[in-house]
C-alpha atoms as a PDB file:
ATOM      1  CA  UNK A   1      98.642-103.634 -43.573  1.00  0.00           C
ATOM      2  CA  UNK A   2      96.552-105.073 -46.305  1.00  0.00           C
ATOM      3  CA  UNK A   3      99.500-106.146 -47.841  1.00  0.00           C
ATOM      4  CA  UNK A   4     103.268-106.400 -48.317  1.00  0.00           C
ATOM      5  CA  UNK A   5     106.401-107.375 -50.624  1.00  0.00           C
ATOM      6  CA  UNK A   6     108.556-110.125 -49.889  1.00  0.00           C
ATOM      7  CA  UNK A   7     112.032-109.352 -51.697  1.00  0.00           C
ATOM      8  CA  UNK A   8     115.356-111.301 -51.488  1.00  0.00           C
ATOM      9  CA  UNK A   9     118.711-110.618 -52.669  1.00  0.00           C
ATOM     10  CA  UNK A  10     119.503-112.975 -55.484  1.00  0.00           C
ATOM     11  CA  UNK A  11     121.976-113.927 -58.182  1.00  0.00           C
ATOM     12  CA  UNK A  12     124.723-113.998 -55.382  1.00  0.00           C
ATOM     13  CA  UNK A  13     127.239-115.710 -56.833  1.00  0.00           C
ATOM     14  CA  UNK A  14     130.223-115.474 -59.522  1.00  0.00           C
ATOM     15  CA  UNK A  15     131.439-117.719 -62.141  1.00  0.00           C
ATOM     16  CA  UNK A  16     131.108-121.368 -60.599  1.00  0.00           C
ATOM     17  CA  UNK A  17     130.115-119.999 -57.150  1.00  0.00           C
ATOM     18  CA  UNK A  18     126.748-119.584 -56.069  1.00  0.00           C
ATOM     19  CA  UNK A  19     125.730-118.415 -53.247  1.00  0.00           C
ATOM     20  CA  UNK A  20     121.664-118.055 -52.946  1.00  0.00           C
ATOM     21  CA  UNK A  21     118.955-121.127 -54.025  1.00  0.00           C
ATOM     22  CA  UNK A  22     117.816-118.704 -56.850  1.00  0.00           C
ATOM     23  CA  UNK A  23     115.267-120.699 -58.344  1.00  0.00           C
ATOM     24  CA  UNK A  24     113.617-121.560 -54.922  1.00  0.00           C
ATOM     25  CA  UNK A  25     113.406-118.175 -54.150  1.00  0.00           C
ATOM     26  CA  UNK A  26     111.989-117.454 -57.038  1.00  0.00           C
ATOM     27  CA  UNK A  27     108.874-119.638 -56.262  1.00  0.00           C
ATOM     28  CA  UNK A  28     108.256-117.572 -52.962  1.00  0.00           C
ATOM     29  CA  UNK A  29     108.960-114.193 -53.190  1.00  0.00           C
ATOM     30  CA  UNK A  30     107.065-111.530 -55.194  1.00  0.00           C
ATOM     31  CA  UNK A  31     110.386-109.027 -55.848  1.00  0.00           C
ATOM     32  CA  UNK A  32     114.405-110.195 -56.529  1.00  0.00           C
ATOM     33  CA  UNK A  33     117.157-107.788 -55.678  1.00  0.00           C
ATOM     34  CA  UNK A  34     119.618-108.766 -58.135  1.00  0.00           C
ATOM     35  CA  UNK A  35     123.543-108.494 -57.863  1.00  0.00           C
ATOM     36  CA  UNK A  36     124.348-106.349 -60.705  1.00  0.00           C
ATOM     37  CA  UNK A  37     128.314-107.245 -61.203  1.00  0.00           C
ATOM     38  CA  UNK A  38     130.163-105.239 -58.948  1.00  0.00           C
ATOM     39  CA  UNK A  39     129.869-106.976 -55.176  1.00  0.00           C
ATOM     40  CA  UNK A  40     129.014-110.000 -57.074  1.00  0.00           C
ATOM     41  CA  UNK A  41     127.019-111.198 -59.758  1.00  0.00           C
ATOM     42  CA  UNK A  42     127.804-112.141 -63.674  1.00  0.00           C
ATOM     43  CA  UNK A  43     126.160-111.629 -66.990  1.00  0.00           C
ATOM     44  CA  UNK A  44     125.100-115.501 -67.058  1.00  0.00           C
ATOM     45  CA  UNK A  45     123.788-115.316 -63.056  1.00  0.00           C
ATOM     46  CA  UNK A  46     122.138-112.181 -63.884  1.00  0.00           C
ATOM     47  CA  UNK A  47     120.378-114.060 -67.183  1.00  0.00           C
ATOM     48  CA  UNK A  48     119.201-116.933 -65.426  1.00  0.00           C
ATOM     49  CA  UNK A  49     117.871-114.743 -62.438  1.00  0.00           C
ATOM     50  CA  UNK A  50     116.119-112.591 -64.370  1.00  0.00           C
ATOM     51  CA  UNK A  51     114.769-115.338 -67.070  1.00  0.00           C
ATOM     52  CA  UNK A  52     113.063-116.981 -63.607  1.00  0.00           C
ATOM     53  CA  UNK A  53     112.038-113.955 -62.054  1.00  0.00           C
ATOM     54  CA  UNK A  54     109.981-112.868 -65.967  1.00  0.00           C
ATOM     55  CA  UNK A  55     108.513-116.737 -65.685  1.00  0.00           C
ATOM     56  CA  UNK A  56     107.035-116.587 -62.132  1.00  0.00           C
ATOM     57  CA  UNK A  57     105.800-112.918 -62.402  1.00  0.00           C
ATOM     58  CA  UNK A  58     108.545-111.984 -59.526  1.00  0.00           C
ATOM     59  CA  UNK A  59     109.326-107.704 -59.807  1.00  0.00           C
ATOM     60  CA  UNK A  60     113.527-107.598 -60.506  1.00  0.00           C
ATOM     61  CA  UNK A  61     115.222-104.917 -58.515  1.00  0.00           C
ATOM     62  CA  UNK A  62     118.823-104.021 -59.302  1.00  0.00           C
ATOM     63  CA  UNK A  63     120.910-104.335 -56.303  1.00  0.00           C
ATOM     64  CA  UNK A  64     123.509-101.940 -56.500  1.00  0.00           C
ATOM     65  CA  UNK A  65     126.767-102.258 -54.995  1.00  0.00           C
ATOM     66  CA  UNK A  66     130.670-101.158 -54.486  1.00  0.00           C
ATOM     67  CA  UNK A  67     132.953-102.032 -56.832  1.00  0.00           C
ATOM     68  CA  UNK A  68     134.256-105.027 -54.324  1.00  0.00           C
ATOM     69  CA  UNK A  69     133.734-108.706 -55.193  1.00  0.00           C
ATOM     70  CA  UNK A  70     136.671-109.827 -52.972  1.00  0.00           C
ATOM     71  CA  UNK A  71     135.126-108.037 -49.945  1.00  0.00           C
ATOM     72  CA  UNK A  72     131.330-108.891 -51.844  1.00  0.00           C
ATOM     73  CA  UNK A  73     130.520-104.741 -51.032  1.00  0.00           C
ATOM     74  CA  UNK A  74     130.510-105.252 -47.040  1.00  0.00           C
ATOM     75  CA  UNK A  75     133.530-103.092 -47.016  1.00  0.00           C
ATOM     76  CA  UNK A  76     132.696 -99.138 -46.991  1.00  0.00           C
ATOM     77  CA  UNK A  77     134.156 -97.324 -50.321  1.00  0.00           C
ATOM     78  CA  UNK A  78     134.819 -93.594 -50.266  1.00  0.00           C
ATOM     79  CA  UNK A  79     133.651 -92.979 -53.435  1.00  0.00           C
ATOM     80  CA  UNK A  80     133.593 -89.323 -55.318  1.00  0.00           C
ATOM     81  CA  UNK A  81     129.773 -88.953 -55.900  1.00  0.00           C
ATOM     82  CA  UNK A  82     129.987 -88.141 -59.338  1.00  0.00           C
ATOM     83  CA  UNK A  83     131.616 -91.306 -59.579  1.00  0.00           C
ATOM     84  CA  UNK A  84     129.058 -93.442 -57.428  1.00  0.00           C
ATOM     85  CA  UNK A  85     126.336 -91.828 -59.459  1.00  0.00           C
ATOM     86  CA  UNK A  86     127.779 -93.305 -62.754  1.00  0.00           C
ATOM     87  CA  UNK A  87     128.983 -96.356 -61.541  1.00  0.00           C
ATOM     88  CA  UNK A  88     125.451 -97.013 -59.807  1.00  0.00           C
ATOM     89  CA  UNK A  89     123.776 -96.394 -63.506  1.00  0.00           C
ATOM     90  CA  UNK A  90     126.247 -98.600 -65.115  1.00  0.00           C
ATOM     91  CA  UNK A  91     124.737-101.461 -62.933  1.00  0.00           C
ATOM     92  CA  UNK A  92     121.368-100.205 -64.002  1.00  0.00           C
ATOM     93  CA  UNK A  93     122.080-100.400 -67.041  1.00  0.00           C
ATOM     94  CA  UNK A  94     123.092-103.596 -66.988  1.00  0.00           C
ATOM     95  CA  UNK A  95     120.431-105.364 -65.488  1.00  0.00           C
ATOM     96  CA  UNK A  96     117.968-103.414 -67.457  1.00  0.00           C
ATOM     97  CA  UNK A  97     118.943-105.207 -70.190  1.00  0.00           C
ATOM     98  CA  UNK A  98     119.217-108.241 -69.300  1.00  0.00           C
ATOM     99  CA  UNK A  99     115.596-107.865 -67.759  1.00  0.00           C
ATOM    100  CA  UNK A 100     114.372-107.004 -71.521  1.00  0.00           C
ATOM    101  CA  UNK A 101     115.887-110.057 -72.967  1.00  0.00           C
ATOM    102  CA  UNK A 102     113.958-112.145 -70.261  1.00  0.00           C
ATOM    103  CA  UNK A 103     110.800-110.164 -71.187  1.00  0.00           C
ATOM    104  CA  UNK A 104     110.561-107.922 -68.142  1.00  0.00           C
ATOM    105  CA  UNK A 105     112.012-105.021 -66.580  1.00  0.00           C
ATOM    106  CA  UNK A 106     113.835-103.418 -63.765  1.00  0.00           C
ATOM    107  CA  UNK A 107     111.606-101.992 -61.332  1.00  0.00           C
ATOM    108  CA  UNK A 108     113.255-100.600 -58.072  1.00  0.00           C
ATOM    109  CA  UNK A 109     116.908 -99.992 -57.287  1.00  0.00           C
ATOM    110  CA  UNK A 110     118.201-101.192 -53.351  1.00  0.00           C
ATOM    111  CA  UNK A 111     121.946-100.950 -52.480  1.00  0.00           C
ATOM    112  CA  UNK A 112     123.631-103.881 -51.014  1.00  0.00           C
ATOM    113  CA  UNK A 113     125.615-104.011 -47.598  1.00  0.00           C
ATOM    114  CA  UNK A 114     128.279-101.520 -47.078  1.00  0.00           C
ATOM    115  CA  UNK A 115     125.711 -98.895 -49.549  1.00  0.00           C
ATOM    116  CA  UNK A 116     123.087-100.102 -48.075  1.00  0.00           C
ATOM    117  CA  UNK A 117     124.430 -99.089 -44.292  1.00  0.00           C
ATOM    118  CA  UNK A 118     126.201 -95.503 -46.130  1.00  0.00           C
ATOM    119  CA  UNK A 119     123.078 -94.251 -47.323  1.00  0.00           C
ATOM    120  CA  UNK A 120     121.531 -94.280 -44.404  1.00  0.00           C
ATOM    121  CA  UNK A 121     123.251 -90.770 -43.217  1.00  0.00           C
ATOM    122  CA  UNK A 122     125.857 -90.105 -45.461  1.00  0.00           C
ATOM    123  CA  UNK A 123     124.062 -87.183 -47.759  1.00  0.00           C
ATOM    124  CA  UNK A 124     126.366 -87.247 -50.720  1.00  0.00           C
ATOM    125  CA  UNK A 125     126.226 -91.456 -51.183  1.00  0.00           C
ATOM    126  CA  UNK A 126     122.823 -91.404 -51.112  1.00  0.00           C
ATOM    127  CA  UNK A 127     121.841 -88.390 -53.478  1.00  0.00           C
ATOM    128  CA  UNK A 128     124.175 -89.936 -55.907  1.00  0.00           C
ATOM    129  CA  UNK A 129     122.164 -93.018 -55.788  1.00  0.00           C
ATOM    130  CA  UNK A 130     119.025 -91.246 -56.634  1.00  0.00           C
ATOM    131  CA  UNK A 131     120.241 -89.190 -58.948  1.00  0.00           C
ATOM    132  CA  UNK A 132     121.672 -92.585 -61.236  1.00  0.00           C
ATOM    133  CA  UNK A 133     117.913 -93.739 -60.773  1.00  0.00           C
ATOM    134  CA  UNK A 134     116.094 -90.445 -61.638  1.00  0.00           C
ATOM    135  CA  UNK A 135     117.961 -89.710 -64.644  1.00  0.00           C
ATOM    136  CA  UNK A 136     118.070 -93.345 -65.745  1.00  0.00           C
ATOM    137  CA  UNK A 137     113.676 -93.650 -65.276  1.00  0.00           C
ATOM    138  CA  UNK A 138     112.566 -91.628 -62.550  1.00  0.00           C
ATOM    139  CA  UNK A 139     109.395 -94.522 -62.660  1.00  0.00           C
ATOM    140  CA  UNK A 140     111.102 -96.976 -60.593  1.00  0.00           C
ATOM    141  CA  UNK A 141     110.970 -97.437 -57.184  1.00  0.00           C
ATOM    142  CA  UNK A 142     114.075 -96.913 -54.456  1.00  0.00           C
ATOM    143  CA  UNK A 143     114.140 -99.050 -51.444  1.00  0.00           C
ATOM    144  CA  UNK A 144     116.188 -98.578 -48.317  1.00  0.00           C
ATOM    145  CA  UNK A 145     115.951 -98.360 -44.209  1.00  0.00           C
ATOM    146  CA  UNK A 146     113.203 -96.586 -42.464  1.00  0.00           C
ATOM    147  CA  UNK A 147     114.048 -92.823 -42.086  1.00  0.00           C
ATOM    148  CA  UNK A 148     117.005 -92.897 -44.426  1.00  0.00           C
ATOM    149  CA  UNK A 149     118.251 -90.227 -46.576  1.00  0.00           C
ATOM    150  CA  UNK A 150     118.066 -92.541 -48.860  1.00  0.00           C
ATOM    151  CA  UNK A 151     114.651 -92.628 -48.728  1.00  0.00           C
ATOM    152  CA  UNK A 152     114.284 -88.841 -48.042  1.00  0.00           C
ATOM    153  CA  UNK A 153     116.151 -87.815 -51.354  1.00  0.00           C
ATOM    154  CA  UNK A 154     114.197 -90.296 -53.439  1.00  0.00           C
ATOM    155  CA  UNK A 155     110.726 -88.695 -52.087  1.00  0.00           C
ATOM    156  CA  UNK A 156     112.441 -85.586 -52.576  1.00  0.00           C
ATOM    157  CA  UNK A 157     113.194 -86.416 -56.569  1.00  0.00           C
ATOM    158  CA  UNK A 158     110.225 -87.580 -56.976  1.00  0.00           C
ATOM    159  CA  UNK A 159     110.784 -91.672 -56.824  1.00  0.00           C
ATOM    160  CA  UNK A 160     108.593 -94.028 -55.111  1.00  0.00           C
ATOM    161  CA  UNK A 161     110.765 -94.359 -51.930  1.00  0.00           C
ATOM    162  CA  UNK A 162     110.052 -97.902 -50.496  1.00  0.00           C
ATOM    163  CA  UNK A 163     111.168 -98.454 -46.897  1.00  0.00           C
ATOM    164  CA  UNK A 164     111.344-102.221 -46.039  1.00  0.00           C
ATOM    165  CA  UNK A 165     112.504-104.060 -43.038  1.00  0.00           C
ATOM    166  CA  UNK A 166     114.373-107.486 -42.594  1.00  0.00           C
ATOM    167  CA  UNK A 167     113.348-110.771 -41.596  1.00  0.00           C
ATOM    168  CA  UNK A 168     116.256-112.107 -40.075  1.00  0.00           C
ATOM    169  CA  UNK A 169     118.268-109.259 -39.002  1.00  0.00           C
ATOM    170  CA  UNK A 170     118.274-107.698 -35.608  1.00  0.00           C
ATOM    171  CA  UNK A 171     117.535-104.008 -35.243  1.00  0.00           C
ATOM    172  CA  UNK A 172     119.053-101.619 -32.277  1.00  0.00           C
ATOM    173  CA  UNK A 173     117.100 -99.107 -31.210  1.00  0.00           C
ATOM    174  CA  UNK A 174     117.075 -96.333 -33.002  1.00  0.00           C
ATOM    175  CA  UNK A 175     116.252 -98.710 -35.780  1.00  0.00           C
ATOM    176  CA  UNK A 176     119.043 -99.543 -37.453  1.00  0.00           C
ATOM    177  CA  UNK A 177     120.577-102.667 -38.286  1.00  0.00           C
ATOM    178  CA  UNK A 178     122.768-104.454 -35.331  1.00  0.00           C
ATOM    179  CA  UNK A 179     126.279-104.613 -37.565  1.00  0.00           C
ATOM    180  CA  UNK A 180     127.164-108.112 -38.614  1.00  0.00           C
ATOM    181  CA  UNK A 181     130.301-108.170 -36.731  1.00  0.00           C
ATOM    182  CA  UNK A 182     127.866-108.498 -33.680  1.00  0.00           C
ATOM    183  CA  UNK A 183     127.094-112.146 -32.936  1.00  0.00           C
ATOM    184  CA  UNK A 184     123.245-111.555 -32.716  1.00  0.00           C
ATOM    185  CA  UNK A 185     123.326-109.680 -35.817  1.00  0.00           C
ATOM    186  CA  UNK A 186     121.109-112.568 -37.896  1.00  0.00           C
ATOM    187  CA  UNK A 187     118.137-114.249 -36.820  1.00  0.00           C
ATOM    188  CA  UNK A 188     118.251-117.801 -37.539  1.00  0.00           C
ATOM    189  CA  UNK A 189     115.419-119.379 -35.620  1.00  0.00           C
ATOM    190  CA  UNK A 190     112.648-119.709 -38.226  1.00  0.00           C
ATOM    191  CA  UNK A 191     109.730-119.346 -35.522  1.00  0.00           C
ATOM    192  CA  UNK A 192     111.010-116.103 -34.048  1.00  0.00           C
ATOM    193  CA  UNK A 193     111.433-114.543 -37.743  1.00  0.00           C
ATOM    194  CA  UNK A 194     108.229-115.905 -38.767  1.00  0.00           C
ATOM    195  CA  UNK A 195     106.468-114.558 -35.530  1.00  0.00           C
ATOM    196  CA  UNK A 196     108.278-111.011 -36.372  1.00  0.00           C
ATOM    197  CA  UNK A 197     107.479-110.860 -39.486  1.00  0.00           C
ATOM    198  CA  UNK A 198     103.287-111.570 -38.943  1.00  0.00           C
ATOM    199  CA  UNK A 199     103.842-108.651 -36.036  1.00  0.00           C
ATOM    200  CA  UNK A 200     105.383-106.217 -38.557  1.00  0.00           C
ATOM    201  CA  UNK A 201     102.650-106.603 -40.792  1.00  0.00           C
ATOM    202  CA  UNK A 202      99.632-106.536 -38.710  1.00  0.00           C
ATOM    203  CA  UNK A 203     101.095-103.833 -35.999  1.00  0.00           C
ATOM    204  CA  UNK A 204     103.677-102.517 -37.320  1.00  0.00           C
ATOM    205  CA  UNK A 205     105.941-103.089 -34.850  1.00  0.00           C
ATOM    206  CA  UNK A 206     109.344-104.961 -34.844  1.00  0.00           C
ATOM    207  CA  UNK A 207     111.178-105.407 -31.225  1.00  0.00           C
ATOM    208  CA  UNK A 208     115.014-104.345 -30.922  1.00  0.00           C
ATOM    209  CA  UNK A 209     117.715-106.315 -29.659  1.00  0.00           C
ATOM    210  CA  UNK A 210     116.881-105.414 -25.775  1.00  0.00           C
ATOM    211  CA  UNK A 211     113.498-105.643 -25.901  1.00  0.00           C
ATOM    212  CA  UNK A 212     112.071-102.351 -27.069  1.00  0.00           C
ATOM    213  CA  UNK A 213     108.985-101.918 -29.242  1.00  0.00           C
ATOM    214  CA  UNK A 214     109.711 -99.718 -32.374  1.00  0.00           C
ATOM    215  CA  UNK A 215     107.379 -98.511 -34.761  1.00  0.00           C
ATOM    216  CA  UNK A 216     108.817 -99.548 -38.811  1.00  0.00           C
ATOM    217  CA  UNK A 217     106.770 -98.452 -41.635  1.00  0.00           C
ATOM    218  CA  UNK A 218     107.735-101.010 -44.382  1.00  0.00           C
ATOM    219  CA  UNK A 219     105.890-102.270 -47.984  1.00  0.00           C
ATOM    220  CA  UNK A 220     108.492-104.890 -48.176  1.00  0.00           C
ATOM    221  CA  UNK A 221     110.006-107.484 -45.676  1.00  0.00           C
ATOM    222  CA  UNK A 222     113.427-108.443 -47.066  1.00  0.00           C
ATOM    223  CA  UNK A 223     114.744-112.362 -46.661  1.00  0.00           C
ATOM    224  CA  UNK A 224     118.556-112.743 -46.717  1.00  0.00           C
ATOM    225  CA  UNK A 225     119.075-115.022 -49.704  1.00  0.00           C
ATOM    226  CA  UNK A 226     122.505-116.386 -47.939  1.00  0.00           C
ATOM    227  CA  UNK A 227     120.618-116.528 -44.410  1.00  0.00           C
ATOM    228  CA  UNK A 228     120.633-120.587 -43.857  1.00  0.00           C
ATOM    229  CA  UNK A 229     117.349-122.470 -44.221  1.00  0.00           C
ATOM    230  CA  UNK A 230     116.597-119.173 -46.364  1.00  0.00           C
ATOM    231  CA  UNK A 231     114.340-121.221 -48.490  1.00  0.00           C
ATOM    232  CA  UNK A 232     112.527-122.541 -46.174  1.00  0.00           C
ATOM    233  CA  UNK A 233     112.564-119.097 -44.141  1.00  0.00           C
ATOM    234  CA  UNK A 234     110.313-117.306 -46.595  1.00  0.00           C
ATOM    235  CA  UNK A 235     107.982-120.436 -47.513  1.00  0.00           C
ATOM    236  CA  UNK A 236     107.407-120.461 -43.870  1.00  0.00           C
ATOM    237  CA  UNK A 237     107.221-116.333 -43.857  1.00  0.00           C
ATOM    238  CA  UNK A 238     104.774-116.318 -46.116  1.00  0.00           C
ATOM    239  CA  UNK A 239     102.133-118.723 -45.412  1.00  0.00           C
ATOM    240  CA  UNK A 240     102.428-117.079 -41.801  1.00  0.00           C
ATOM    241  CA  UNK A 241     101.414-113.938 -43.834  1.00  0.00           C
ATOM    242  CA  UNK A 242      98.363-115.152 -45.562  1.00  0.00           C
ATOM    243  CA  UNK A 243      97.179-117.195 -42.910  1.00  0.00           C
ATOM    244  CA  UNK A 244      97.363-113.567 -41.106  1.00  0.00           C
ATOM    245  CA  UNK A 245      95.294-112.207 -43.854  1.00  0.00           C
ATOM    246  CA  UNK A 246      97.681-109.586 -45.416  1.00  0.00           C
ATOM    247  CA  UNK A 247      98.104-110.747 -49.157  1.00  0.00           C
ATOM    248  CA  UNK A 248     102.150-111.253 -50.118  1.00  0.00           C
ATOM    249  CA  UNK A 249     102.280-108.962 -53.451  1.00  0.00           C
ATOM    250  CA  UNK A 250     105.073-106.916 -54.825  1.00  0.00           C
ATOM    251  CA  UNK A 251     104.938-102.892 -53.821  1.00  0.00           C
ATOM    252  CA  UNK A 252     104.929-102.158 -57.682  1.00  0.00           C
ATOM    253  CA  UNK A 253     101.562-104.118 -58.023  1.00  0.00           C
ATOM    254  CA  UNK A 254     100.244-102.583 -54.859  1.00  0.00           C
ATOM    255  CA  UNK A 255     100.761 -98.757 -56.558  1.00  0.00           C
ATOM    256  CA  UNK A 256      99.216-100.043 -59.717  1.00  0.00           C
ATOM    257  CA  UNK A 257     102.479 -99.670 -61.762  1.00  0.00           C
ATOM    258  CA  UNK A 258     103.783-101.755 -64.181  1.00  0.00           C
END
């Protein structure tokens, strides 16, 4: 690769609580996933995320979730479609306009946990996801696993279907995520995630949890905002990057859209 995104999932937190070193973040990577409300997330967090993002030129994603701040959307839903479709543009929505009030705009849409895992396979989540995107601006950008539907029905609409891959999560090997219940679900050494990351870009390559080589095709490399030493993680991921010679942009500027 020439290049790739570095995204994070941002704006965290609720109320008083915070969760992620926004504005640290926000000095490293080049696209913020932000909570929209519903796993977590407030119209103030969202503000102040998006205000940051506009100043440092970082892409804002709306990071779509269940309706499930106590269980912050790790917690499957079995949601009519119809109803996941609105509820998915209501978050849009949201974070649209907040992102016009900062001076910027929403640019890609990527589900959080339990979603995120649900629209892998299941045919009728992940539709209903892309149809709240392409009838809200079928310009933006949908990211999501490696061979998801997900990822499939956006293609299939006619959205810019961005497959990315994680920094510090472990992968099994058919490629998806090791579940967090699983002890060596996150990576937390920052050499090995650094090393993984410069291997994804250059070969792309990423090893599973036993050992075995698989082959990811990703335009973004996603750092846990609530992974500890996150900060530090994705200062460290991307001077690895550029040292490797593959420039650390955001997808959107690599396909020339705005």
């Amino acid at each position: 690769m020439t290049s790739i995104d570095l995204n994070s999932d941002l704006g965290e937190g609720f109320g008083v609580w915070s969760l992620t070193d926004d504005d640290a973040l926000l000095d490293t990577v080049t696209s913020a996933n932000v909570a929209c409300g519903f796993h977590a997330g407030d119209a103030s967090t969202m503000r102040r995320v998006c205000d940051r993002a506009a100043a440092n030129g970082v892409a804002i994603g709306a990071h779509v979730g269940y309706r499930d701040l106590a269980g912050f959307g790790r917690r499957r839903i079995e949601v009519d479609p119809a109803e996941l479709r609105d509820e998915v543009l209501y978050q849009l929505g949201a974070l649209a306009g907040v992102a016009r009030a900062a001076g910027s705009r929403v640019s890609h849409v990527k589900p959080h946990g339990a979603m995120y895992h649900a629209v892998v396979r299941d045919e009728g989540q992940a539709d209903a996801v892309v149809a709240a995107v392409a009838s809200y601006d079928p310009g933006l950008s949908v990211v999501g696993l490696p061979g998801s539907h997900l990822l499939r029905s956006a293609a299939a609409a006619g959205l810019d279907a961005v497959p990315e891959a994680f920094a510090d999560r472990a992968y099994l090997p058919d490629g998806s995520l090791v579940p967090r219940r699983d002890p060596r679900a996150v990576l937390d050494r920052p050499d090995e995630i650094v090393a993984r990351c410069v291997e994804l870009a250059t070969t792309g390559t990423l090893r599973a949890v036993e050992g075995s080589v698989l082959e990811v095709e990703a335009r973004s490399i996603c750092v846990h905002g609530d992974t500890p030493g996150a900060v530090e993680i994705a200062g460290a991921v991307r001077r690895a990057l550029s040292d490797a010679g593959v420039a650390v942009e955001s997808f959107r500027h690599a396909v020339g859209a705005g």
